[in-house]
Each structure stands twice: as structure tokens, then as C-alpha cells.
Protein backbone atom coordinates (compact mmCIF):
# COMPACT_ATOMS: atom_id res chain seq x y z
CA UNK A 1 7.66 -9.86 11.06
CA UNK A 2 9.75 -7.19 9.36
CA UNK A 3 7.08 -5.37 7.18
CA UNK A 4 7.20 -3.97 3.45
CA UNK A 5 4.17 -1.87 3.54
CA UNK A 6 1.16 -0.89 6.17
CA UNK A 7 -2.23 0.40 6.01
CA UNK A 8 -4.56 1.61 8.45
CA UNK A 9 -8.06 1.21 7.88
CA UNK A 10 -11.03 2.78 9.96
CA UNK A 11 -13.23 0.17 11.79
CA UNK A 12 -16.85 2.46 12.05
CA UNK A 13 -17.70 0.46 15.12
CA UNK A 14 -18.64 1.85 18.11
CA UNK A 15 -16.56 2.90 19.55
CA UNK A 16 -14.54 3.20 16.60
CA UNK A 17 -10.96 1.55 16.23
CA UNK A 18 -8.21 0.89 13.82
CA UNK A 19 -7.41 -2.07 11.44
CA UNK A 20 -3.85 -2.73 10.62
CA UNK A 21 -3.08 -4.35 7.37
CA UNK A 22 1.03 -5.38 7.14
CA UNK A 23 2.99 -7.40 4.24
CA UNK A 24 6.42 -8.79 5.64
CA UNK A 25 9.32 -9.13 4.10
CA UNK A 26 9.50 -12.37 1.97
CA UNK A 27 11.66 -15.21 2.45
CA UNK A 28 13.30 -17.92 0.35
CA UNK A 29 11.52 -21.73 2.04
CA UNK A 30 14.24 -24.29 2.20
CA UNK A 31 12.47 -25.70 -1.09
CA UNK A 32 13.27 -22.79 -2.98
CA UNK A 33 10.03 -21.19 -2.85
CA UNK A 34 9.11 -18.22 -1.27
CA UNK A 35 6.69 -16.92 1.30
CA UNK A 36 5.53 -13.70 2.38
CA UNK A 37 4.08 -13.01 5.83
CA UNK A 38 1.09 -10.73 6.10
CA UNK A 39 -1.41 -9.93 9.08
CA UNK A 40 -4.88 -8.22 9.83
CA UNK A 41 -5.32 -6.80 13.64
CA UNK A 42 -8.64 -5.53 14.08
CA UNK A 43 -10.86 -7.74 12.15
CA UNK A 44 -12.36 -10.55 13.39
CA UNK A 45 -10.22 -13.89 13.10
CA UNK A 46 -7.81 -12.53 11.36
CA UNK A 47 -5.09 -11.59 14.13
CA UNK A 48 -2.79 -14.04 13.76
CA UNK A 49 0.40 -13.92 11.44
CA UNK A 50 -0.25 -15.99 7.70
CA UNK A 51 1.87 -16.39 4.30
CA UNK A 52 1.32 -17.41 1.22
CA UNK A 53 4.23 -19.04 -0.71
CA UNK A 54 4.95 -18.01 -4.50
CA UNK A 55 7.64 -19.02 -7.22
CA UNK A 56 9.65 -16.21 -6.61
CA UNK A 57 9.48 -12.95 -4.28
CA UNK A 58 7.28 -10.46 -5.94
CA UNK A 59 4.61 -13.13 -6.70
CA UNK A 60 5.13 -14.45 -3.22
CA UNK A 61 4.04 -10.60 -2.41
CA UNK A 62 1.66 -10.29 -4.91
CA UNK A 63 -0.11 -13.18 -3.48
CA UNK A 64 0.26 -11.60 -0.21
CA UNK A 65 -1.62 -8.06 -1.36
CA UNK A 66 -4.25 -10.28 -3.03
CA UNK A 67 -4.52 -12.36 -0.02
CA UNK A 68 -5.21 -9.19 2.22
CA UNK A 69 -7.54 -7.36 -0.28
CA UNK A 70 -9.59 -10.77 -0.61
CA UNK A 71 -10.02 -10.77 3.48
CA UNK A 72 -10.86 -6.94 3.80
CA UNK A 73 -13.26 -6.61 1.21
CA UNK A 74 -14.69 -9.91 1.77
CA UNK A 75 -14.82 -9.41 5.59
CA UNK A 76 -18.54 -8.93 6.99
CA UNK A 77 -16.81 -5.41 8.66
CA UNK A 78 -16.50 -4.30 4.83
CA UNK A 79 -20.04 -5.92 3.10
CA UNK A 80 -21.53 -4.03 6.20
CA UNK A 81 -20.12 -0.67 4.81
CA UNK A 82 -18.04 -0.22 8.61
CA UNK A 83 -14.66 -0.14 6.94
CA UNK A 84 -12.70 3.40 4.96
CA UNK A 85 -9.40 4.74 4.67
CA UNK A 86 -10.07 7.53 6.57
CA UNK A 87 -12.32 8.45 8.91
CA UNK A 88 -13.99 10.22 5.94
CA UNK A 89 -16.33 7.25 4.20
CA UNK A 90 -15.77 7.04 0.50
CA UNK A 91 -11.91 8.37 0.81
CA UNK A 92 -9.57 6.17 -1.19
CA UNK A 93 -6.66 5.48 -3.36
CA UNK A 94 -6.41 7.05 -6.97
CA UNK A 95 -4.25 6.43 -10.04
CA UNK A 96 -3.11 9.60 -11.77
CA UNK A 97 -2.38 8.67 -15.65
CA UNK A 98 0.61 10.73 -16.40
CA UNK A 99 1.64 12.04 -19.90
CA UNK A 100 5.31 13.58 -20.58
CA UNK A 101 6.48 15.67 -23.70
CA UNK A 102 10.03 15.95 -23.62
CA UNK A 103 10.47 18.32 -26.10
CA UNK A 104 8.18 20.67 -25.40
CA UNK A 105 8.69 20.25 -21.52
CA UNK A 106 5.26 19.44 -20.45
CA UNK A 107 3.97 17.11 -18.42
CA UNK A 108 -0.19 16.02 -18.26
CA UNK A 109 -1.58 14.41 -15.43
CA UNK A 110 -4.81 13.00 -15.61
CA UNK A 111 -7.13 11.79 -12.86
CA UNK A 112 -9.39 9.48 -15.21
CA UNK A 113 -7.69 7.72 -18.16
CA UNK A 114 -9.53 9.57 -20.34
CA UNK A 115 -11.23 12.93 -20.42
CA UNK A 116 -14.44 13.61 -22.86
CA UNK A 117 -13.75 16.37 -25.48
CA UNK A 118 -15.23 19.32 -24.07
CA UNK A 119 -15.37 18.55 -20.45
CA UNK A 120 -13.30 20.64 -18.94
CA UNK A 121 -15.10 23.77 -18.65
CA UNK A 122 -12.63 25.79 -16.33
CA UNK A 123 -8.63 26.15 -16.52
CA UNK A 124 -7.14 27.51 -13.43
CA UNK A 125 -3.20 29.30 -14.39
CA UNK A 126 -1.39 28.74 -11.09
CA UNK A 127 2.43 29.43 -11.62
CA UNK A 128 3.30 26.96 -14.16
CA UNK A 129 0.30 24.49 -14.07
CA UNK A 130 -2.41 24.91 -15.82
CA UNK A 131 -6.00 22.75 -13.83
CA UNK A 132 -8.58 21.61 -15.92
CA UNK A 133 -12.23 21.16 -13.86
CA UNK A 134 -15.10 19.64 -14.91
CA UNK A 135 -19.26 21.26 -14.54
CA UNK A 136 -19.44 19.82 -10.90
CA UNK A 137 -16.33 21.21 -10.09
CA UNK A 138 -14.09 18.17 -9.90
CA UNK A 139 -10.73 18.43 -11.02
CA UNK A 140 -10.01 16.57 -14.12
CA UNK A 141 -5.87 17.11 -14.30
CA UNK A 142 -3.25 19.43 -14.25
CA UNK A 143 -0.91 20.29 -16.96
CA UNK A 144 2.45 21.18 -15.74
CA UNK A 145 5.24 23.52 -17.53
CA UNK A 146 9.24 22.82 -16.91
CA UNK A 147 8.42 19.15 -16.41
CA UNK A 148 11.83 18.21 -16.24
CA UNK A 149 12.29 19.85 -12.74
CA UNK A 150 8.77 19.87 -11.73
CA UNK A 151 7.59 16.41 -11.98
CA UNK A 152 8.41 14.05 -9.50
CA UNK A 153 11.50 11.86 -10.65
CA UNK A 154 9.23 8.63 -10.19
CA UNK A 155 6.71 9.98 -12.37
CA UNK A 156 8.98 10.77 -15.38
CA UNK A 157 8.61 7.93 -17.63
């Protein structure tokens, strides 16, 4: 299978081992439908290639992702709290919500989708970012100066 995207998840077994989550490539089926392959090695019954077929190639592979976050999370590895990104337990993927003023240059990116009126209690100036934490020392966002340059192309919207 050519893959698309991988993950590696921690199996907190002992001893411990990995858990490899691929999407393939999808495919147009001689019906004019389309698959995408994905796998699972690592949990049980899961290591053998599957697909899920679609109306077109991102639902194929949208099917795909929802396929493989259905079996991990439903998987007695997970419900038995033995799975994490990481080897660190609770590590795991976060959206940043990012604002962009164009006229004034600045970019705001926020790691909730909204932030209470008075809780940041600290700003940190580093360079030309400005951090907002919260009281337990979390960090809320970061306001960034000369956006334009600064900000990641993808994240200039």
C-alpha cells in the first residue's frame, strides 16, 4: 500500500510496543467509486490490510480516518487506558485557532477557541510575540508582530 499519512501510537503493554496506524493512497474501483486502503499493526485483529469505498477520493479517505479512529478508540487496548501518542499518557493533538490582521500586521493564535476576559494573568515579550498564560501557568496564545513573514504560509488565511 502506498500510504498518505502514518501514526504511531504507544501500546503500554508489557513490554511495551508500537501501533502503526497507515491511510493508502485511494483508488478509482472499476465502478467508479473509490476506495482507500488503511491498516492497524499492533492491535489485536486488526493486522491485515482493509478499505472502505466512498463517492469520490477525499470521502473515500475520510471514511478511511473515521474507520481507523472508530477501531483505536473502540479497541479494548484504548477502553483499558494502554494506548497514547507518546510514551507520555495524556499527550495529544491540538488545534490552534488562528486570527490575522492584515493591516495592522498581527497575527493571534489561540490554543482554546475562546479565552475568558481576564484570564490571562501574565504576558511574556519575547522578540516580536507577545504569550498570554493563564493562573496555572498554561499558555493561553501568542500574539505575533510582522505576521506577514512570521506566520507560517499555511496558517495565513
Amino acid at each position: 500500500m502506498y500510504e498518505i499519512a502514518h501514526r504511531v501510537l504507544v501500546l503500554r503493554s508489557d513490554p511495551p510496543r508500537d501501533v502503526f496506524v497507515t491511510v493508502g493512497v485511494p483508488y478509482e474501483e472499476p465502478t467508479g467509486e473509490w476506495s482507500c486502503p488503511y491498516r492497524i499493526d499492533g492491535l489485536d485483529g486488526w493486522e491485515h490490510e482493509r478499505k472502505v469505498t466512498g463517492l469520490d477520493s477525499l470521502g473515500a479517505v475520510e471514511l478511511a480516518v473515521a474507520m481507523v479512529r472508530a477501531a483505536v478508540t473502540g479497541s479494548h487496548e484504548a477502553k483499558a487506558g494502554l494506548l497514547s501518542w507518546e510514551d507520555s499518557p495524556g499527550t495529544q493533538a491540538r488545534t490552534v485557532y488562528v486570527s490575522w490582521d492584515k493591516e495592522r500586521d498581527i497575527a493571534y493564535i489561540a490554543m482554546k477557541h475562546e479565552a475568558a476576559p481576564g484570564e490571562a494573568v501574565q504576558q511574556v515579550v519575547v522578540e516580536d510575540a507577545v504569550l498570554d498564560y493563564g493562573d496555572s501557568g498554561q499558555l493561553l496564545g501568542l500574539e505575533l508582530m510582522n505576521a506577514a513573514t512570521r506566520l507560517p504560509a499555511e496558517m495565513r488565511m
